[in-house]
N, C-alpha and C. Protein backbone atom coordinates (compact mmCIF):
# COMPACT_ATOMS: atom_id res chain seq x y z
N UNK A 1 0.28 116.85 -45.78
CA UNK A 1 -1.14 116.73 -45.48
C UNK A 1 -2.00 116.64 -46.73
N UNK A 2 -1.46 116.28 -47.47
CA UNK A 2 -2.10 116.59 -49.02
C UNK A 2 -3.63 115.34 -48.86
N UNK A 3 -3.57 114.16 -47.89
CA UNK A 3 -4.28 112.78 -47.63
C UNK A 3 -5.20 113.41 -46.98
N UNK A 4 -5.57 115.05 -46.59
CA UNK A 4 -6.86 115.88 -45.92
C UNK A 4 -7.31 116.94 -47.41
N UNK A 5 -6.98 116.92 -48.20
CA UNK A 5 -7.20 118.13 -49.01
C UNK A 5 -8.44 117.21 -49.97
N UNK A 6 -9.64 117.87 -50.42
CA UNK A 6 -10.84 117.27 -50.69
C UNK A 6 -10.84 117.96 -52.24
N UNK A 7 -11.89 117.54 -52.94
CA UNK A 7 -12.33 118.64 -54.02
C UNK A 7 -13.91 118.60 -53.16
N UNK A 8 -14.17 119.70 -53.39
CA UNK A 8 -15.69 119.84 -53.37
C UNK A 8 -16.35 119.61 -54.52
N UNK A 9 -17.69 119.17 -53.50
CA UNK A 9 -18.87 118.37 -54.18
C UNK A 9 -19.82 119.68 -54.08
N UNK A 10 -20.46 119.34 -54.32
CA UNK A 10 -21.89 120.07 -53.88
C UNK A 10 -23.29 119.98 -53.45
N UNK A 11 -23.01 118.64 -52.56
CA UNK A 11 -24.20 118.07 -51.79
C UNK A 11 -24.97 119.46 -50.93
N UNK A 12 -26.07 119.48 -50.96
CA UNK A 12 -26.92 120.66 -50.14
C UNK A 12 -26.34 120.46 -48.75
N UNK A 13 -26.27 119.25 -47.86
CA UNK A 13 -25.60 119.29 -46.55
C UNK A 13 -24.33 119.38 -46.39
N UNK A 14 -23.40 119.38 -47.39
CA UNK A 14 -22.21 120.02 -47.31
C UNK A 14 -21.88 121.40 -47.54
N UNK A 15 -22.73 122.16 -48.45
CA UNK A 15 -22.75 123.47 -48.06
C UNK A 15 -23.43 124.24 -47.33
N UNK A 16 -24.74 123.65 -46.52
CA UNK A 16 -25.17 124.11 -44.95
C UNK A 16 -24.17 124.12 -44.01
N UNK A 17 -23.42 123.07 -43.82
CA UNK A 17 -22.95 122.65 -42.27
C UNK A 17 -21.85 122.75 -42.66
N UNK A 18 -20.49 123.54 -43.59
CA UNK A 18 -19.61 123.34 -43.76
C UNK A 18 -18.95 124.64 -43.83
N UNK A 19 -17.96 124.92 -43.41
CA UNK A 19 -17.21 126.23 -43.20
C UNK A 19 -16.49 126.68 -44.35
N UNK A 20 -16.10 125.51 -44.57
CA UNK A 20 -15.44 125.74 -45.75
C UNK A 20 -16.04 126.02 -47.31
N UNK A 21 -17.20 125.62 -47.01
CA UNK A 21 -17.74 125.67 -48.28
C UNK A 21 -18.75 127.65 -48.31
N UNK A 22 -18.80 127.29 -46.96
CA UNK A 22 -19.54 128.55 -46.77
C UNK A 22 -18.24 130.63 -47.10
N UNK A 23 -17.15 129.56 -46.97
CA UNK A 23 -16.04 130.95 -47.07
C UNK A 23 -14.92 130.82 -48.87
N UNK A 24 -15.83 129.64 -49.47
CA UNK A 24 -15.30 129.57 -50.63
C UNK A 24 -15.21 130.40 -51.57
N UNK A 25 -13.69 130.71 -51.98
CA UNK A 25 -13.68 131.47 -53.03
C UNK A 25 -14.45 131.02 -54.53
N UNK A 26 -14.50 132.13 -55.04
CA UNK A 26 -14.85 131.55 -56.48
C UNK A 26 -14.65 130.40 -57.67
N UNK A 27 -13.38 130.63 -57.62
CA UNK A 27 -12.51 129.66 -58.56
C UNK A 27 -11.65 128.25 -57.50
N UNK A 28 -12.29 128.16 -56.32
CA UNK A 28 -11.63 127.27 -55.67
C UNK A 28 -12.16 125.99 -56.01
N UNK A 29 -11.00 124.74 -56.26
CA UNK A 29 -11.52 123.65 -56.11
C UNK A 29 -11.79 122.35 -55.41
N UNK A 30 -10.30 123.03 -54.82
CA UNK A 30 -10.02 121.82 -53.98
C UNK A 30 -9.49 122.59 -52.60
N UNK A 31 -10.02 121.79 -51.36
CA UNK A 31 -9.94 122.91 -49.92
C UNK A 31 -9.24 121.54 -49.17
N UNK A 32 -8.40 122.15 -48.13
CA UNK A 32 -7.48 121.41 -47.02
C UNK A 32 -8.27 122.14 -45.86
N UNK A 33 -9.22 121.13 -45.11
CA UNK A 33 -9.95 122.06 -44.09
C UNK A 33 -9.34 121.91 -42.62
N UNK A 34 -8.72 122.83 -41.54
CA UNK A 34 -8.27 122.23 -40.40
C UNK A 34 -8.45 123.29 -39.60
N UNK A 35 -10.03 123.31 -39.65
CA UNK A 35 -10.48 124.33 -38.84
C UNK A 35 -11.14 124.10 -37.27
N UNK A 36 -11.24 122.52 -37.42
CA UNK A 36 -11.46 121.64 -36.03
C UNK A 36 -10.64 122.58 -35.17
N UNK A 37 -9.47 122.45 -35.34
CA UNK A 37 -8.56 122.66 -34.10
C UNK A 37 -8.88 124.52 -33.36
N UNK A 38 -9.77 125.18 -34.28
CA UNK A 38 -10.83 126.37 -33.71
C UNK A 38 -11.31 126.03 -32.46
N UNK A 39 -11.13 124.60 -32.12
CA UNK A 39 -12.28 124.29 -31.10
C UNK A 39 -10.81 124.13 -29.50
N UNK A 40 -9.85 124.57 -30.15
CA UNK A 40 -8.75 124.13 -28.80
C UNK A 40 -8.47 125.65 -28.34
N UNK A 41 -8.39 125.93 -26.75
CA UNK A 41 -8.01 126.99 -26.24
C UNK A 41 -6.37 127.01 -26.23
N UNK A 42 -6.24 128.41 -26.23
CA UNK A 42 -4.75 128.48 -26.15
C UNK A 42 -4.12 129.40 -24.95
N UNK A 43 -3.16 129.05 -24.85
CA UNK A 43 -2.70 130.95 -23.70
C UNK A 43 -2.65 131.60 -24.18
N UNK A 44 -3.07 132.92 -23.01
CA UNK A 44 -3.19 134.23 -23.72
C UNK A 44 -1.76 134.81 -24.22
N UNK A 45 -1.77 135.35 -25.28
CA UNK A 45 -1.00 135.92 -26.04
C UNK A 45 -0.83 135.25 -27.44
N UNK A 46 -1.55 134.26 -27.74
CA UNK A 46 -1.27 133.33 -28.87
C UNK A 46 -2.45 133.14 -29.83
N UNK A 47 -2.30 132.85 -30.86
CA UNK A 47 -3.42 132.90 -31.73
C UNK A 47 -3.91 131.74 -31.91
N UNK A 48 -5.06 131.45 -31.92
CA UNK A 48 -6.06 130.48 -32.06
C UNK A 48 -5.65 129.51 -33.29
N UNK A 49 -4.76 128.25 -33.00
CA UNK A 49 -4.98 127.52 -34.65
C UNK A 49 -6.07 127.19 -35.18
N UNK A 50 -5.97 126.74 -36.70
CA UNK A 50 -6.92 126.37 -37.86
C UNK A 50 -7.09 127.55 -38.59
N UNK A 51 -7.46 127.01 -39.55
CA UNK A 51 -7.20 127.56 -41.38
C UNK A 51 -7.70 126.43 -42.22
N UNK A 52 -8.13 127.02 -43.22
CA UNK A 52 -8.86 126.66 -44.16
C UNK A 52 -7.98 126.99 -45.37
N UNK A 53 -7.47 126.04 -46.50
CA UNK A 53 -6.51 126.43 -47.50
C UNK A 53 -7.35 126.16 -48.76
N UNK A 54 -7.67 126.79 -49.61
CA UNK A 54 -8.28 126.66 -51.14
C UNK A 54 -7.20 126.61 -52.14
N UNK A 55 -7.56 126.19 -52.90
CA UNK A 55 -6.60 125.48 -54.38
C UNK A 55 -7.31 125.87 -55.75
N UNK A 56 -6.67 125.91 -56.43
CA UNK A 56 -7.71 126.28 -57.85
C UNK A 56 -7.71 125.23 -58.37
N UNK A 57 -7.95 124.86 -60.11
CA UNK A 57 -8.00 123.16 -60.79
C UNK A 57 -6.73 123.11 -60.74
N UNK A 58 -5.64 124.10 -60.90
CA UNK A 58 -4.36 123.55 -61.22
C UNK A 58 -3.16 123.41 -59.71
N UNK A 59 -4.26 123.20 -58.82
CA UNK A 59 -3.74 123.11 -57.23
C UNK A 59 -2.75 124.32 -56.97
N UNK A 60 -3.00 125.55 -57.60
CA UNK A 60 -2.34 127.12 -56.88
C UNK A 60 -2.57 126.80 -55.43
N UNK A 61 -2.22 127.61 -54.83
CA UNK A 61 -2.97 127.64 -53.48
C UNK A 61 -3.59 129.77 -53.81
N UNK A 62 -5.17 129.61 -53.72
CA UNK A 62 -5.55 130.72 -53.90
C UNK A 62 -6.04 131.66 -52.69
N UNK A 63 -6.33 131.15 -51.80
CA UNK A 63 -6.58 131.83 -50.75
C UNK A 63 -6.91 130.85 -49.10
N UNK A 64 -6.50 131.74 -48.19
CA UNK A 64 -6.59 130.91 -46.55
C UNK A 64 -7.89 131.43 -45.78
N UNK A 65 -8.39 130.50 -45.44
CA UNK A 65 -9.14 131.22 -44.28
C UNK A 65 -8.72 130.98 -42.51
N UNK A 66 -8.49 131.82 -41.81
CA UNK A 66 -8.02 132.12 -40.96
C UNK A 66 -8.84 132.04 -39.67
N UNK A 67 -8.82 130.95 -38.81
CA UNK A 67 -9.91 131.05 -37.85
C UNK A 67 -9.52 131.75 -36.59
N UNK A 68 -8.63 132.05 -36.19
CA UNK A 68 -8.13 132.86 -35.02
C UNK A 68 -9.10 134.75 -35.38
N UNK A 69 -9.41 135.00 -36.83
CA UNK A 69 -10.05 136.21 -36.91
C UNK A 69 -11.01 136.04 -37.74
N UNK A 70 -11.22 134.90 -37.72
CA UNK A 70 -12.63 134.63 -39.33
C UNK A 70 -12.86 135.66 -40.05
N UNK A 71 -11.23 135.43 -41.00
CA UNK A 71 -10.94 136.53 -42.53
C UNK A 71 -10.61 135.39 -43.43
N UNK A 72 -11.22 135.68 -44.62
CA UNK A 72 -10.64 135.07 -45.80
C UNK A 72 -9.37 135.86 -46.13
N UNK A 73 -8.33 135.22 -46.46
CA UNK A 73 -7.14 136.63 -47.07
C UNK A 73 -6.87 135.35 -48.61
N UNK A 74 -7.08 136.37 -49.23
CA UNK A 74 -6.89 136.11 -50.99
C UNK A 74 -5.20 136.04 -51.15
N UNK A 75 -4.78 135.51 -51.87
CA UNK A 75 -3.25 134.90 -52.51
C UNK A 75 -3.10 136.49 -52.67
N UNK A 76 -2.11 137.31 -53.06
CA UNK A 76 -1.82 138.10 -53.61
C UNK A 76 -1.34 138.21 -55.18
N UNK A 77 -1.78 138.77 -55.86
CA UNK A 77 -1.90 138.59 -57.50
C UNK A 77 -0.75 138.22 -58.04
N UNK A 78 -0.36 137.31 -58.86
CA UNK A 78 0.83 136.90 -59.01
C UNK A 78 1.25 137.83 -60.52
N UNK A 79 0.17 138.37 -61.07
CA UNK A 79 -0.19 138.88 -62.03
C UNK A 79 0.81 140.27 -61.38
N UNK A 80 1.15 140.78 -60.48
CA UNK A 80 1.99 141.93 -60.03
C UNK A 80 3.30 141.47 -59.64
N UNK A 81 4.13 142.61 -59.70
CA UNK A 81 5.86 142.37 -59.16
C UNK A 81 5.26 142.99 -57.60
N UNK A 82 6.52 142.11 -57.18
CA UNK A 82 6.71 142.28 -55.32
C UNK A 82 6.62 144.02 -55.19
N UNK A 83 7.35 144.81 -55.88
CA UNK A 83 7.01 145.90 -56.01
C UNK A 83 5.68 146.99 -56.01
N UNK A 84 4.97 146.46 -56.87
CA UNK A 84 3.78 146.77 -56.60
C UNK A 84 2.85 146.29 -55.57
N UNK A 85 3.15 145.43 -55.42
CA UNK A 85 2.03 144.77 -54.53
C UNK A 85 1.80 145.52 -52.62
N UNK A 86 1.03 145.31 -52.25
CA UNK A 86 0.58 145.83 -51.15
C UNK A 86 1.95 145.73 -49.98
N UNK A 87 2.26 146.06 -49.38
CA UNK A 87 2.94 145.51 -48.34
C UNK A 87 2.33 144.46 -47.13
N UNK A 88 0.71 145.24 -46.62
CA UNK A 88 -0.16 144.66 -45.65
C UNK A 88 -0.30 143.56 -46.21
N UNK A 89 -1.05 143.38 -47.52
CA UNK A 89 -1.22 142.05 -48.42
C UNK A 89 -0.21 141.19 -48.19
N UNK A 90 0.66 141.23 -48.43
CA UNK A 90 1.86 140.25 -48.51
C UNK A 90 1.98 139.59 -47.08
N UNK A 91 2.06 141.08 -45.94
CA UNK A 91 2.38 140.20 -44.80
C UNK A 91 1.55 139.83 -44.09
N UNK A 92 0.01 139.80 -44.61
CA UNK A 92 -1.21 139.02 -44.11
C UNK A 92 -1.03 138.04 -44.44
N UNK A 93 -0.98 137.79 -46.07
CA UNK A 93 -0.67 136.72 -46.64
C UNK A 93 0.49 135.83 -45.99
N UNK A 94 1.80 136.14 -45.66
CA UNK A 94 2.71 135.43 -45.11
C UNK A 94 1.99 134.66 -43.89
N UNK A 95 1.33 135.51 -43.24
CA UNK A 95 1.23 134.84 -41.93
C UNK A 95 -0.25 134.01 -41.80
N UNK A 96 -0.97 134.29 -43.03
CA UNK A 96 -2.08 133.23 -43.02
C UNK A 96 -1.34 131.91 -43.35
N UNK A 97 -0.59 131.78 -44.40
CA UNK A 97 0.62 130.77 -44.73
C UNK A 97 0.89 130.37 -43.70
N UNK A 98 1.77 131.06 -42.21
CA UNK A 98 2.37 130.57 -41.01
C UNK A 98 0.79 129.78 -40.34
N UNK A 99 0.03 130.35 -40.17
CA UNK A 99 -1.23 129.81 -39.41
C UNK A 99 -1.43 128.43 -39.61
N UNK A 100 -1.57 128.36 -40.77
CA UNK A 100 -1.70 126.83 -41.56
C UNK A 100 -0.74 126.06 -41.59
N UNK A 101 0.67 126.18 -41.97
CA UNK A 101 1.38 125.53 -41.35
C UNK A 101 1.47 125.23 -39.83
N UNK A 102 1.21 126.26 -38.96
CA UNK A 102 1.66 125.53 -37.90
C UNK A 102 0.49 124.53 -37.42
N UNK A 103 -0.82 124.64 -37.82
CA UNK A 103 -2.05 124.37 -37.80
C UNK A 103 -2.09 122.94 -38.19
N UNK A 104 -1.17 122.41 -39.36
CA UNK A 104 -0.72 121.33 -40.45
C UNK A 104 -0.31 120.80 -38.89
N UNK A 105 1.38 121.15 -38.70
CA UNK A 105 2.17 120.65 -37.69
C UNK A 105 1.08 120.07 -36.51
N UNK A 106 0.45 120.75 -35.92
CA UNK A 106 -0.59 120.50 -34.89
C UNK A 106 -1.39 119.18 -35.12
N UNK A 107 -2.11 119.27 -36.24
CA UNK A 107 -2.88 118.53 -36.53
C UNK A 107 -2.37 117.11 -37.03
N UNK A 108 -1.15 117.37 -37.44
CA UNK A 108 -0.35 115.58 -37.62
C UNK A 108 0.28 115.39 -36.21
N UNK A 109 0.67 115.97 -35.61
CA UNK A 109 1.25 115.27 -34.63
C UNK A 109 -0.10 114.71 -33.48
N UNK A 110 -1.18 115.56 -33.30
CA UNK A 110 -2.18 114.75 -32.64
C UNK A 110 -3.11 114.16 -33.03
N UNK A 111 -3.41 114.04 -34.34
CA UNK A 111 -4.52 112.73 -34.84
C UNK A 111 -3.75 111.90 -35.52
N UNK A 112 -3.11 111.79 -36.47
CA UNK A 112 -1.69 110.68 -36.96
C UNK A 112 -1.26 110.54 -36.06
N UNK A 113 -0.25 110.80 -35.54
CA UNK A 113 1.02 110.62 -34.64
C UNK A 113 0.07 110.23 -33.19
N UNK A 114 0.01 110.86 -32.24
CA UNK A 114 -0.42 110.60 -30.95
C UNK A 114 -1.67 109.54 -30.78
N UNK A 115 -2.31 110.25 -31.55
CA UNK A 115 -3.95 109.22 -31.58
C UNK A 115 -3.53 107.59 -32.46
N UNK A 116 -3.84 107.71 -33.85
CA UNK A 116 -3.29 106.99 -34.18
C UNK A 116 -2.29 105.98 -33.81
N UNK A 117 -0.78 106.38 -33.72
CA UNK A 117 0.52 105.39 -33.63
C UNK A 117 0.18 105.20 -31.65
N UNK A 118 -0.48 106.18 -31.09
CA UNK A 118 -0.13 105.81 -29.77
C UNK A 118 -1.44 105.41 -28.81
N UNK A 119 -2.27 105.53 -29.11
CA UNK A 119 -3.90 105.14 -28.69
C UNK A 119 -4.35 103.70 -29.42
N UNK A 120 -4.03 103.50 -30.89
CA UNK A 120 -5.08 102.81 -31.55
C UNK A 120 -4.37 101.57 -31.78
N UNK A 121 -3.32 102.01 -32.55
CA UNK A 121 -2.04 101.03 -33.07
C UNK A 121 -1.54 100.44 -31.82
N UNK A 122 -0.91 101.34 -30.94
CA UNK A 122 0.12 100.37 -29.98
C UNK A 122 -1.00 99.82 -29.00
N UNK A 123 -2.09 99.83 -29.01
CA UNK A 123 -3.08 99.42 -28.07
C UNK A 123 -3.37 98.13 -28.45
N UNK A 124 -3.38 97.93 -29.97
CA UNK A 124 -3.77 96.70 -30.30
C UNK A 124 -2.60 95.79 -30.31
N UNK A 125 -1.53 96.24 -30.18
CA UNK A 125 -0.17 95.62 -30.32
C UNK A 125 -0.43 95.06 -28.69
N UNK A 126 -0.70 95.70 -27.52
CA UNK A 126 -0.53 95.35 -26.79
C UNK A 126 -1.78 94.21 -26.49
N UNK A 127 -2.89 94.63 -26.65
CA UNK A 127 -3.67 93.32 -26.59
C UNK A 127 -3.66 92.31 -26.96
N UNK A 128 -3.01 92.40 -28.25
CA UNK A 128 -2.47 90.74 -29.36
C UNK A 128 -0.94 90.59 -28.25
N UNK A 129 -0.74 90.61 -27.71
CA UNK A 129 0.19 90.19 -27.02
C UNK A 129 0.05 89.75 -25.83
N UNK A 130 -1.16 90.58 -25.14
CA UNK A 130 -1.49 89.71 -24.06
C UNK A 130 -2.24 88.68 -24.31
N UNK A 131 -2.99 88.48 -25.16
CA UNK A 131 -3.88 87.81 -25.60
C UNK A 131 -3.57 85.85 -26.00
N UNK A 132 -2.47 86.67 -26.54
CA UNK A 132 -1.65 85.27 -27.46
C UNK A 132 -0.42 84.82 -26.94
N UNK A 133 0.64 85.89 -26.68
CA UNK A 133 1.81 85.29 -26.05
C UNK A 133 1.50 84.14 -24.28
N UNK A 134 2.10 83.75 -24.45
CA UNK A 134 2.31 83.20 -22.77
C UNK A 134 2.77 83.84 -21.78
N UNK A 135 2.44 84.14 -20.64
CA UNK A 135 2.61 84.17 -19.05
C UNK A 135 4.07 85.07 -18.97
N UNK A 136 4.96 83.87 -19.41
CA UNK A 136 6.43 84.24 -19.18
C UNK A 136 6.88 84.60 -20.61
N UNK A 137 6.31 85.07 -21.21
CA UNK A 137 7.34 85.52 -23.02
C UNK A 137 8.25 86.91 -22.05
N UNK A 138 9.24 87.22 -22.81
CA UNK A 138 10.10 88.62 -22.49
C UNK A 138 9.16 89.73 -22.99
N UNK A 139 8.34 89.78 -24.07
CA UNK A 139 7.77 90.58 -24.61
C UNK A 139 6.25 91.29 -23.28
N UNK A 140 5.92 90.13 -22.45
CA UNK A 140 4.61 90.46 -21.61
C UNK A 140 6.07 90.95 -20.43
């Protein structure tokens, strides 16, 4: 999904109307936003996809935002051993990671894949074919 990941600008209407810009970390530069899919219901027992992924200049990944609980959760310091580090931290962190991936998965298979290859593309395949072939081709 790297063909969704932006750098931010700093147009005044992109940081009014923008989620992402509004939950930006400090040092972030570049954001993967796929927080649309906030807008799809799910069954109960399941967590709401979309996430918001921030990057620093040297494309770290520094922190997620999480739309199933609208939390920012920060990277965990790399600056510490696994040892020290929080336990909760880590396995917030893991699973803001899972959110976004599965969020990724979601989001290519229904705007690439479904929309795209199966709405837009094979639609026009089929009209240039009715359009142009003849009556009796094998293809109509």
């Amino acid at each position: 999904p790297c063909h969704l990941t932006k750098k931010f600008t700093f147009r005044h209407n992109d940081i009014n109307n923008n989620l992402a810009y509004y939950h930006k970390p400090q040092n972030a530069v570049y954001y993967n936003d796929l927080s649309v899919l906030d807008l799809f219901p799910v069954r109960d027992g399941f967590e709401k996809y979309g996430a918001i992924t921030y990057f620093d200049a040297n494309f770290e990944l520094i922190a997620i935002y999480t739309c199933y609980n609208n939390e920012l959760i920060l990277a965990p310091s790399s600056i510490l051993n696994e040892q020290e580090q929080d336990i909760n931290n880590v396995t917030i962190w893991d699973y803001a990671k899972w959110i976004w991936k599965c969020s990724v998965g979601l989001y290519v298979t229904v705007r690439n894949h479904a929309l795209e290859t199966h709405m837009i593309e094979s639609n026009s395949l089929v009209v240039s074919i009715r359009e142009i072939l003849p009556i009796n081709h094998p293809l109509r």
